[in-house]
Protein backbone atom coordinates (compact mmCIF):
# COMPACT_ATOMS: atom_id res chain seq x y z
CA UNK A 1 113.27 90.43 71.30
CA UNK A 2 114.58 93.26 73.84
CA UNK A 3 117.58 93.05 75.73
CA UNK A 4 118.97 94.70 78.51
CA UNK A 5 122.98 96.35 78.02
CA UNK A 6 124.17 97.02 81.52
CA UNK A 7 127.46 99.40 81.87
CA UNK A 8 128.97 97.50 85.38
CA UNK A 9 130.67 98.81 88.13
CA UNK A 10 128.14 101.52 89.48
CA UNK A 11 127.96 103.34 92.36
CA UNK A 12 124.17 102.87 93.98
CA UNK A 13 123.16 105.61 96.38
CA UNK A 14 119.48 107.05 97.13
CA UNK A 15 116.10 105.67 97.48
CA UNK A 16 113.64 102.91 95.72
CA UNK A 17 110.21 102.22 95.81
CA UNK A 18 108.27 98.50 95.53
CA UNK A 19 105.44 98.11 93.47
CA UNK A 20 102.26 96.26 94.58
CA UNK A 21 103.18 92.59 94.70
CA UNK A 22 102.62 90.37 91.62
CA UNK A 23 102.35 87.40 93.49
CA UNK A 24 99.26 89.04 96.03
CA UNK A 25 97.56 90.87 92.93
CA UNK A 26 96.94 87.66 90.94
CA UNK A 27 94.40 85.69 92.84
CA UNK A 28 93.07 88.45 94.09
CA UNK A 29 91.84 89.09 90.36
CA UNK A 30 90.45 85.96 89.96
CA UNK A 31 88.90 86.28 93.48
CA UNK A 32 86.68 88.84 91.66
CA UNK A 33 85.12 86.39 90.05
CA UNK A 34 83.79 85.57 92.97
CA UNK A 35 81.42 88.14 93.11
CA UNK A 36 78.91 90.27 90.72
CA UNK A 37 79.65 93.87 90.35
CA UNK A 38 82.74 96.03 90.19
CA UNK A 39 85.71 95.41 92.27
CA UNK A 40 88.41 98.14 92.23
CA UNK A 41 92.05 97.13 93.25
CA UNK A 42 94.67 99.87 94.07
CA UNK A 43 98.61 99.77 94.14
CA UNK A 44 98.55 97.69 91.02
CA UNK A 45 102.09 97.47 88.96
CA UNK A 46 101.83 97.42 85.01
CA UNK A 47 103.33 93.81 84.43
CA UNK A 48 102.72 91.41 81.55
CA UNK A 49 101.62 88.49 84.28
CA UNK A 50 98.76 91.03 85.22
CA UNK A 51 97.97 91.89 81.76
CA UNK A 52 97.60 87.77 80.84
CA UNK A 53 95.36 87.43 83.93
CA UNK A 54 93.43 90.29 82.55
CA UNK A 55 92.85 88.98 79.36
CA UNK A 56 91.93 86.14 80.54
CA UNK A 57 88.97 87.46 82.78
CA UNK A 58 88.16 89.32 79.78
CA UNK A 59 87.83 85.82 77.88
CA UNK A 60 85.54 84.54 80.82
CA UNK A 61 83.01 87.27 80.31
CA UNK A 62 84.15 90.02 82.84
CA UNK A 63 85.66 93.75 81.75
CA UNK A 64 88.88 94.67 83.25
CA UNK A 65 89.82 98.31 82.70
CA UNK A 66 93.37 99.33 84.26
CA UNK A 67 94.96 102.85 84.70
CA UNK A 68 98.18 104.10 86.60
CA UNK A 69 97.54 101.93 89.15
CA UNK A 70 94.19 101.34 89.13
CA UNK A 71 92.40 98.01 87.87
CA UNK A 72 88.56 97.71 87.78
CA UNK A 73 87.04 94.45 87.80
CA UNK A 74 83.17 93.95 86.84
CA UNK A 75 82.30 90.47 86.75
CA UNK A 76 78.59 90.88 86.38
CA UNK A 77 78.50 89.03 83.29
CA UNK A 78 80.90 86.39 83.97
CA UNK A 79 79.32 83.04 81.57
CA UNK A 80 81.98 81.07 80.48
CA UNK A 81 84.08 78.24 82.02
CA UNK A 82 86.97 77.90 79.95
CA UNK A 83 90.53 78.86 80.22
CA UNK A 84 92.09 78.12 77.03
CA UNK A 85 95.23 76.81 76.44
CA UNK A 86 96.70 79.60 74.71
CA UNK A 87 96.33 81.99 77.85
CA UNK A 88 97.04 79.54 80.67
CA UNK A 89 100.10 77.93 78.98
CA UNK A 90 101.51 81.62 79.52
CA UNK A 91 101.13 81.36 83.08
CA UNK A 92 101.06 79.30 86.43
CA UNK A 93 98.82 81.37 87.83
CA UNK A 94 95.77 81.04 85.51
CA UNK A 95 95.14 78.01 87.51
CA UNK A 96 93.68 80.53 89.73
CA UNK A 97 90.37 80.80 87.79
CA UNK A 98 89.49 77.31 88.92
CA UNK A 99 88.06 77.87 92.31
CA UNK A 100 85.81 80.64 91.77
CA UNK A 101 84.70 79.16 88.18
CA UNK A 102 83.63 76.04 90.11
CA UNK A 103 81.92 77.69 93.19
CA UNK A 104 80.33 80.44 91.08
CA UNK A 105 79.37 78.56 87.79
CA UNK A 106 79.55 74.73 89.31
CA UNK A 107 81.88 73.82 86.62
CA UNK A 108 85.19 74.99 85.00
CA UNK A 109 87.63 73.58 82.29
CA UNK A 110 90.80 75.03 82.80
CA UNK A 111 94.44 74.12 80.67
CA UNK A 112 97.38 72.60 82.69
CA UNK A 113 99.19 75.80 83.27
CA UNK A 114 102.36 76.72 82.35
CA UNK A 115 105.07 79.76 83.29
CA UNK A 116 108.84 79.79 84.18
CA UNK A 117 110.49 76.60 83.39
CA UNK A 118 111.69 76.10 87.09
CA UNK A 119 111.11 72.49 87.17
CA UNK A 120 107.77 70.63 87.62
CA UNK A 121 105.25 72.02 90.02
CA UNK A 122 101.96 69.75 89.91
CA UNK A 123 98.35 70.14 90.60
CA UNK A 124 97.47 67.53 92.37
CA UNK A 125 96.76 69.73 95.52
CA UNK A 126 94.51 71.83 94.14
CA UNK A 127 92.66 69.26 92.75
CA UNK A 128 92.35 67.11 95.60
CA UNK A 129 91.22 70.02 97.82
CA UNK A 130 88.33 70.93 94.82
CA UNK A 131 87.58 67.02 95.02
CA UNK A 132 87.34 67.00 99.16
CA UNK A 133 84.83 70.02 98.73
CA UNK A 134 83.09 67.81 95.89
CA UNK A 135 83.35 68.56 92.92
CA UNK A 136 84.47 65.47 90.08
CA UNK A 137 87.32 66.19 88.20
CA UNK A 138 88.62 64.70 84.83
CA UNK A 139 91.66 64.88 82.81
CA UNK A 140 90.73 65.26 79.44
CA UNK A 141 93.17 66.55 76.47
CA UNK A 142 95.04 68.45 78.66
CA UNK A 143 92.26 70.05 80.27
CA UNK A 144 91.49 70.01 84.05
CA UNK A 145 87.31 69.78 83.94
CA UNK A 146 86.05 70.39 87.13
CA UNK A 147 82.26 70.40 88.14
CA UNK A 148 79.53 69.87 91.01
CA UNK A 149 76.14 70.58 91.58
CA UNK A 150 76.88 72.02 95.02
CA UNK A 151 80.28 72.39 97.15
CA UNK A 152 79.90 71.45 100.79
CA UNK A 153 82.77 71.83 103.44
CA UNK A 154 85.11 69.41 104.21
CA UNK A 155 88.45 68.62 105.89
CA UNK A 156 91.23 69.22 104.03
CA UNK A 157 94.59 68.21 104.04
CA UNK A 158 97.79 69.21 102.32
CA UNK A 159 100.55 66.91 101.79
CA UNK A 160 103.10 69.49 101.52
CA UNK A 161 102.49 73.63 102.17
CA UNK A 162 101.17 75.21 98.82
CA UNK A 163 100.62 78.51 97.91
CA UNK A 164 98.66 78.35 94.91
CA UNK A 165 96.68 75.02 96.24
CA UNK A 166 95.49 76.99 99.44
CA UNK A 167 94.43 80.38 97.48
CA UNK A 168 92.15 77.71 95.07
CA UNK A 169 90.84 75.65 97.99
CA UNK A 170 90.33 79.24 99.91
CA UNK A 171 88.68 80.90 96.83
CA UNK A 172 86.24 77.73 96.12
CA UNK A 173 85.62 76.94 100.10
CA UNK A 174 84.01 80.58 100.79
CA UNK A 175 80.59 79.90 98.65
CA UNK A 176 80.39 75.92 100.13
CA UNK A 177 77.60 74.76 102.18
CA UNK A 178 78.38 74.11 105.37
CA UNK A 179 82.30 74.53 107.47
CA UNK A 180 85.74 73.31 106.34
CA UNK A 181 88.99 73.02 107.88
CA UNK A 182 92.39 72.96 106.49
CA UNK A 183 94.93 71.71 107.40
CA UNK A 184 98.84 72.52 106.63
CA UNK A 185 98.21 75.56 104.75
CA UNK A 186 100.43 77.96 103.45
CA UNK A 187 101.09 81.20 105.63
CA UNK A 188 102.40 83.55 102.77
CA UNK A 189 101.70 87.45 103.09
CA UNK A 190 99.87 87.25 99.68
CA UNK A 191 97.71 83.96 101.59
CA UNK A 192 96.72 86.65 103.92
CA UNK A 193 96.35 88.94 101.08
CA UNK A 194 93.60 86.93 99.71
CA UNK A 195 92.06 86.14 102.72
CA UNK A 196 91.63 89.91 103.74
CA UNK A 197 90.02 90.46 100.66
CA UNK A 198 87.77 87.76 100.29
CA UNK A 199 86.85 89.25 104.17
CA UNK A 200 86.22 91.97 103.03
CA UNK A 201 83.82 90.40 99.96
CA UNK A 202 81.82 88.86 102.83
CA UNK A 203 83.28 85.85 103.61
CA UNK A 204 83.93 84.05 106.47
CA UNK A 205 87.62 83.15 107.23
CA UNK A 206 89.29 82.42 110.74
CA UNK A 207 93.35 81.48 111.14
CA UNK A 208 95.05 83.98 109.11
CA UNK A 209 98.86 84.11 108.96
CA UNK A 210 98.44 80.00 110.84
CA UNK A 211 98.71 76.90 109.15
CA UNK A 212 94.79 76.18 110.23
CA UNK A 213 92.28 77.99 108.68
CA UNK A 214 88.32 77.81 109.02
CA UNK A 215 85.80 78.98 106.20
CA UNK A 216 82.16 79.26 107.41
CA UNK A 217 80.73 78.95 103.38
CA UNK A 218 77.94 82.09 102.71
CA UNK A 219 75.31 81.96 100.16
CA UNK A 220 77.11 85.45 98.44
CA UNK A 221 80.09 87.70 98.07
CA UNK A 222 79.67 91.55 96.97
CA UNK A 223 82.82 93.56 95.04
CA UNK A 224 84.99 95.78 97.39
CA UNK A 225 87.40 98.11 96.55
CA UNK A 226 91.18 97.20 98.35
CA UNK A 227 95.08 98.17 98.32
CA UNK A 228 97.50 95.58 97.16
CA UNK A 229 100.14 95.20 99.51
CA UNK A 230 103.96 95.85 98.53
CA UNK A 231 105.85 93.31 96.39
CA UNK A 232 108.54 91.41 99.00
CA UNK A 233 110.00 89.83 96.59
CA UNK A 234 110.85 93.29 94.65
CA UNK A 235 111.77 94.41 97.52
CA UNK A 236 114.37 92.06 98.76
CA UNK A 237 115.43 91.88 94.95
CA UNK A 238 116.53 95.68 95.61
CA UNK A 239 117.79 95.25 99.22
CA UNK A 240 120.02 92.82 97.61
CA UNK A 241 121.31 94.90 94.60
CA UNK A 242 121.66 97.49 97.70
CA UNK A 243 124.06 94.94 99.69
CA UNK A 244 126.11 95.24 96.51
CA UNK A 245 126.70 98.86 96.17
CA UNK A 246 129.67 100.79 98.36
CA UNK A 247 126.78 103.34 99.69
CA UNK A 248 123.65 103.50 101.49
CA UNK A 249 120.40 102.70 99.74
CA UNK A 250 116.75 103.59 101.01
CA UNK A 251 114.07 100.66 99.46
CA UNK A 252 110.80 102.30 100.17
CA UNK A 253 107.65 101.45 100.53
CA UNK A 254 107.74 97.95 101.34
CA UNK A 255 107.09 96.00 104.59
CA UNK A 256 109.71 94.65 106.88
CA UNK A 257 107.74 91.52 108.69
CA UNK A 258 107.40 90.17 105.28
CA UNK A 259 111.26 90.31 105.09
CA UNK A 260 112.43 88.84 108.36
CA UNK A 261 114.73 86.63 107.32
CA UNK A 262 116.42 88.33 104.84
CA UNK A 263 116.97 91.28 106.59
CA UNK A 264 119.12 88.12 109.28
CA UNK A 265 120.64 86.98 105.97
CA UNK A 266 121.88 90.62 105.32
CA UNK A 267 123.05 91.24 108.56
CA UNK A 268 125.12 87.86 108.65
CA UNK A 269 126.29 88.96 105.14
CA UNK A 270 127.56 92.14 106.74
CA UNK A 271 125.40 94.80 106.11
CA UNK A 272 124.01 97.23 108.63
CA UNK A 273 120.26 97.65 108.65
CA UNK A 274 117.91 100.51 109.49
CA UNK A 275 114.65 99.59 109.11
CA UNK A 276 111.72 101.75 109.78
CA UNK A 277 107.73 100.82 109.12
CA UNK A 278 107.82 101.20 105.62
CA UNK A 279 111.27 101.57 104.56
CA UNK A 280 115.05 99.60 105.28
CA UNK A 281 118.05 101.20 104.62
CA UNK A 282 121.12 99.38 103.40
CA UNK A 283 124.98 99.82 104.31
CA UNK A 284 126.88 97.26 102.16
CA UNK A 285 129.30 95.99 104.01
CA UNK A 286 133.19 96.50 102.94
CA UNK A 287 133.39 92.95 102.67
CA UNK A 288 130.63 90.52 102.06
CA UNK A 289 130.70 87.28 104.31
CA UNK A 290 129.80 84.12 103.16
CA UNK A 291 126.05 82.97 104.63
CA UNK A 292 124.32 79.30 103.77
CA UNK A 293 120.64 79.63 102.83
CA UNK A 294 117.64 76.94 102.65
CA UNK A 295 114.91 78.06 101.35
CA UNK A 296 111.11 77.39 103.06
CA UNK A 297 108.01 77.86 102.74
CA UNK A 298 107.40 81.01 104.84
CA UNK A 299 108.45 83.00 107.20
CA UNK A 300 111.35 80.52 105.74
CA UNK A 301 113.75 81.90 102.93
CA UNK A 302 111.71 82.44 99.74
CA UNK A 303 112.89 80.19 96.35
CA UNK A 304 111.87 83.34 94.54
CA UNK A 305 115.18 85.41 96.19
CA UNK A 306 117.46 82.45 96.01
CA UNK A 307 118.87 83.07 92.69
CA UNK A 308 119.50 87.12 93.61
CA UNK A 309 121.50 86.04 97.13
CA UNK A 310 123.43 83.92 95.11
CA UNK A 311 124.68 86.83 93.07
CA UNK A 312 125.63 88.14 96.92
CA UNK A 313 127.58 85.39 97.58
CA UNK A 314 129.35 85.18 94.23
CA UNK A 315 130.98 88.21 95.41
CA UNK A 316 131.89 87.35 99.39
CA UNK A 317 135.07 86.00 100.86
CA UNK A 318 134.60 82.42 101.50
CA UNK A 319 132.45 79.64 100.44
CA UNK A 320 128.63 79.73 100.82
CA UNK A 321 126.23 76.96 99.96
CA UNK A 322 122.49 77.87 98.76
CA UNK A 323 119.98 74.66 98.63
CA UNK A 324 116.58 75.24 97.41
CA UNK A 325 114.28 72.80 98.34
CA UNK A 326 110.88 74.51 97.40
CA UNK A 327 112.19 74.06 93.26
CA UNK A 328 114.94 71.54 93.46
CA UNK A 329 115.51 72.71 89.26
CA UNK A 330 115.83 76.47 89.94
CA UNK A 331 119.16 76.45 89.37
CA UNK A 332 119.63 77.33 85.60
CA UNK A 333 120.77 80.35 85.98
CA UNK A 334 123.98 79.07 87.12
CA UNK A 335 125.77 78.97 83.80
CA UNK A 336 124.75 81.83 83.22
CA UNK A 337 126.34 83.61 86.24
CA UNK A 338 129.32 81.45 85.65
CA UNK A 339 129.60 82.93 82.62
CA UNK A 340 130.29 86.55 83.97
CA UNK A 341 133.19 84.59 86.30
CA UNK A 342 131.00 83.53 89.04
CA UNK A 343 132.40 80.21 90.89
CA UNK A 344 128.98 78.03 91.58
CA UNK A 345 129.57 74.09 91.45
CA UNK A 346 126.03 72.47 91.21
CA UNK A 347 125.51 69.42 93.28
CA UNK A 348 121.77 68.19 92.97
CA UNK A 349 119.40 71.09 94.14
CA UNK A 350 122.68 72.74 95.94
CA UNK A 351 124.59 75.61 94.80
CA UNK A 352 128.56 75.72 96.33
CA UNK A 353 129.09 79.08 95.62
CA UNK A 354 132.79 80.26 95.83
CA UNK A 355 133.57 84.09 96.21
CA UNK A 356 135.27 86.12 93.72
CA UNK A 357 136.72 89.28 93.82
CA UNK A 358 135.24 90.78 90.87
CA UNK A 359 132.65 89.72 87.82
CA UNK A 360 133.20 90.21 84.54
CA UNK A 361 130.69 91.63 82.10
CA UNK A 362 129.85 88.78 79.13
CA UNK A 363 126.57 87.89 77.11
CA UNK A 364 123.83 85.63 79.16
CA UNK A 365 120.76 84.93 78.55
CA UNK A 366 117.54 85.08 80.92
CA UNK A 367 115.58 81.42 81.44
CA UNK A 368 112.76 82.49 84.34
CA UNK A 369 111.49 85.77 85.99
CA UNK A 370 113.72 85.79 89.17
CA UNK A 371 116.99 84.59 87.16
CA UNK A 372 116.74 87.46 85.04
CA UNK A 373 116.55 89.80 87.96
CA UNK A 374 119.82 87.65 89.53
CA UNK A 375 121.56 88.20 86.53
CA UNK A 376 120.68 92.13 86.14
CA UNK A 377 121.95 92.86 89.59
CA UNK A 378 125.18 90.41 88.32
CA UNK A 379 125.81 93.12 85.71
CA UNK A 380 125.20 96.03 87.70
CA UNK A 381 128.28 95.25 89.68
CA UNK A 382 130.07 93.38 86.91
CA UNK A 383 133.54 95.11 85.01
CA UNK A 384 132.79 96.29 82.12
CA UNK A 385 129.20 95.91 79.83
CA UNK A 386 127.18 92.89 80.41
CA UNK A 387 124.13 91.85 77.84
CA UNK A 388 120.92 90.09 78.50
CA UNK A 389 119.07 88.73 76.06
CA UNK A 390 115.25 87.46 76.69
CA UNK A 391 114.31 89.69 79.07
CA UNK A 392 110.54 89.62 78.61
CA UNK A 393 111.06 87.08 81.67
CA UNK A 394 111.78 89.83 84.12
CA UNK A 395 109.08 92.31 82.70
CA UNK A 396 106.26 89.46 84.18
CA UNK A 397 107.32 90.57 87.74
CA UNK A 398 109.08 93.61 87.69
CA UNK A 399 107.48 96.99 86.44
CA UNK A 400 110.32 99.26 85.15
CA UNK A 401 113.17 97.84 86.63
CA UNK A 402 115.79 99.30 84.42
CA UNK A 403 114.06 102.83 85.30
CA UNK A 404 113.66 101.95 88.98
CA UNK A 405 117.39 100.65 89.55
CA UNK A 406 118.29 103.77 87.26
CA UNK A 407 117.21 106.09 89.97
CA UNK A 408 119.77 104.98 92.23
CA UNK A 409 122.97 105.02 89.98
CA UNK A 410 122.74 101.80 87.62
CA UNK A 411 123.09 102.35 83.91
CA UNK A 412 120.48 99.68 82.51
CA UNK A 413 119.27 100.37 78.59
CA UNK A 414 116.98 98.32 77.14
CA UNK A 415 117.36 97.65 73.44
CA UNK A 416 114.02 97.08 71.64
CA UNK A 417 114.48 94.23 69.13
């Protein structure tokens, strides 16, 4: 099993680029399913989440060829309904097939998903928006099995704002006869994401980047060709190893109104900003204030950033608190950071996180994607050599990290096992 070994105590200077967001990428692939032919999807990372979701397609009939940056996507031949266990229990996002398997095919069985062990994160949204847009569902040996002569619009309503739940309903709602309406739905960049493509496709969506949204169902969908957009959570991953350094950093290639609030959270932090379309340049500050963050569904503070601010506040001069309440669990990287002499006290799904003045480089070990990346930048800035084992985590989200964060002054090597 690789590892990382990370010499601390760097000086960061220079530029960084984002990839093309993970998160955006994911049911936009399954999205292809949507519609015969060859789709072609640009700015797309090499990551192992991609690769699953590729297989996976594969699995379901369609061929997925991918190169340096690239992915083609020809689901002409798309005939079968089943996401196995093996593949989905890899991933949350598998769950993603189920919408266009049930509004191309009219029925899909698809495994309880699986991915980071964050804490529990049901499916009961998605499967009471497929059940408002009628279909019948059934639990059966941990299979979701999902089916229905014919979707027809419908109201629909979400209990609490969902990501993944609005994609599905999105991605199912575009082929139904007749209007629906949803209500309460997420307003994530890579919502929007989806929705421009499946625009694009031919459908017929109204509300973007609202909580209302309106799908007029068509009778078809043709493949497109589309740009993935920039990976925000990459990007404030590097804005915050930037706040760390003692020089300016340049993270390119990303977009600043899908940053908003951490660029405030940087600025209250101490950090001076310059932020241009496409690029934000970091001055760490001499001393890092302690800032309280919530995280929220968007524009609120993402859960998938908490665990890298954290490492930000481990390091300022006072006491900060960080509550998530997106993933009440998220929190088990704690030890871990505590381990390099962090000073976080857990109370429920709240972090009091007391400055030090310095980390200390130790072994830890990775539990989930975004940990791993909290725990990287941890030993970036860390005295003396920090280890981190199980680091196949952080190569689901992040596509060369060690190389990327090596361009700017760390000294990351990866040990093959």
């Amino acid at each position: 099993m690789d590892r990382f070994i990370i010499e601390g105590n760097r000086h960061l200077s220079g530029s960084i680029a984002v990839s093309g967001a993970k998160n955006a990428i994911l049911p936009v692939m399954a999205a292809c399913l949507l519609a015969p032919g060859k789709s072609v999807l640009r700015n797309v990372p090499n990551l192992i989440d991609l690769k699953t979701m590729a297989h996976l397609l594969r699995v379901l009939g369609a061929h997925v060829d991918y190169d340096r940056g690239m992915m083609s996507i020809d689901s002409a031949t798309i005939c079968y309904n089943e996401a196995p266990y093996e593949l989905v229990s890899q991933m949350r996002a598998s769950i993603y097939v189920l919408g266009p398997l049930l509004a191309r095919l009219g029925e899909a069985r698809v495994s309880f998903p699986g991915g980071c062990a964050i804490g529990t994160r049901p499916v009961d949204l998605h499967l009471k928006a497929m059940e408002a847009l009628g279909a019948t569902i059934n639990i059966e040996h941990g299979y979701i099995h999902a089916w229905a002569e014919k979707l027809t619009g419908a109201e629909i309503y979400f209990a609490k704002s969902s990501v993944g739940a609005t994609i599905n309903a999105l991605m199912a709602a575009v082929l139904a006869e007749g209007t629906t309406h949803m209500f309460n739905a997420a307003m994530e960049p890579e919502v929007d994401s989806t929705i421009d493509m499946l625009n694009k496709m031919g459908a017929r969506i109204a509300g973007k980047g609202s909580t209302s949204l309106t799908i007029e169902g068509v009778e078809n969908l043709f493949p497109v060709e589309m740009r993935m957009i920039p990976d925000r959570i990459e990007a404030g991953t590097f804005l915050i190893a930037a706040a760390l350094g003692t020089a300016p950093v340049t993270v390119t290639d990303c977009l600043p109104e899908h940053l908003a609030i951490l660029l405030e959270k940087l600025r209250a932090a101490g950090c001076q900003l310059d932020v241009q379309d496409t690029a934000i340049t970091v001055t760490p500050p001499r001393k890092i204030l302690p800032v309280d963050v919530l995280t929220l569904p968007y524009p609120g503070f993402p859960t998938d950033l908490q665990a890298q601010f954290t490492v930000l506040m481990s390091l300022a001069e006072g006491v900060s608190f960080v509550e998530d309440t997106i993933f009440p669990d998220r929190f088990l990287y704690v030890a871990e950071l505590n381990r390099l002499q962090a000073n976080i006290r857990m109370e429920r799904n709240v972090a009091c996180v007391k400055g030090v003045s310095q980390l200390s480089g130790a072994e830890v070990m990775a539990n989930d994607l975004r940990a791993s990346a909290a725990l990287v930048l941890a030993g970036m800035v860390a005295e003396g050599t920090t280890v981190i084992s199980r680091i196949y985590h952080i190569d689901r989200g992040y596509d060369r990290i060690e190389e990327k964060l090596n361009g700017i002054g760390a000294r990351i090597t990866r040990e093959r096992a």
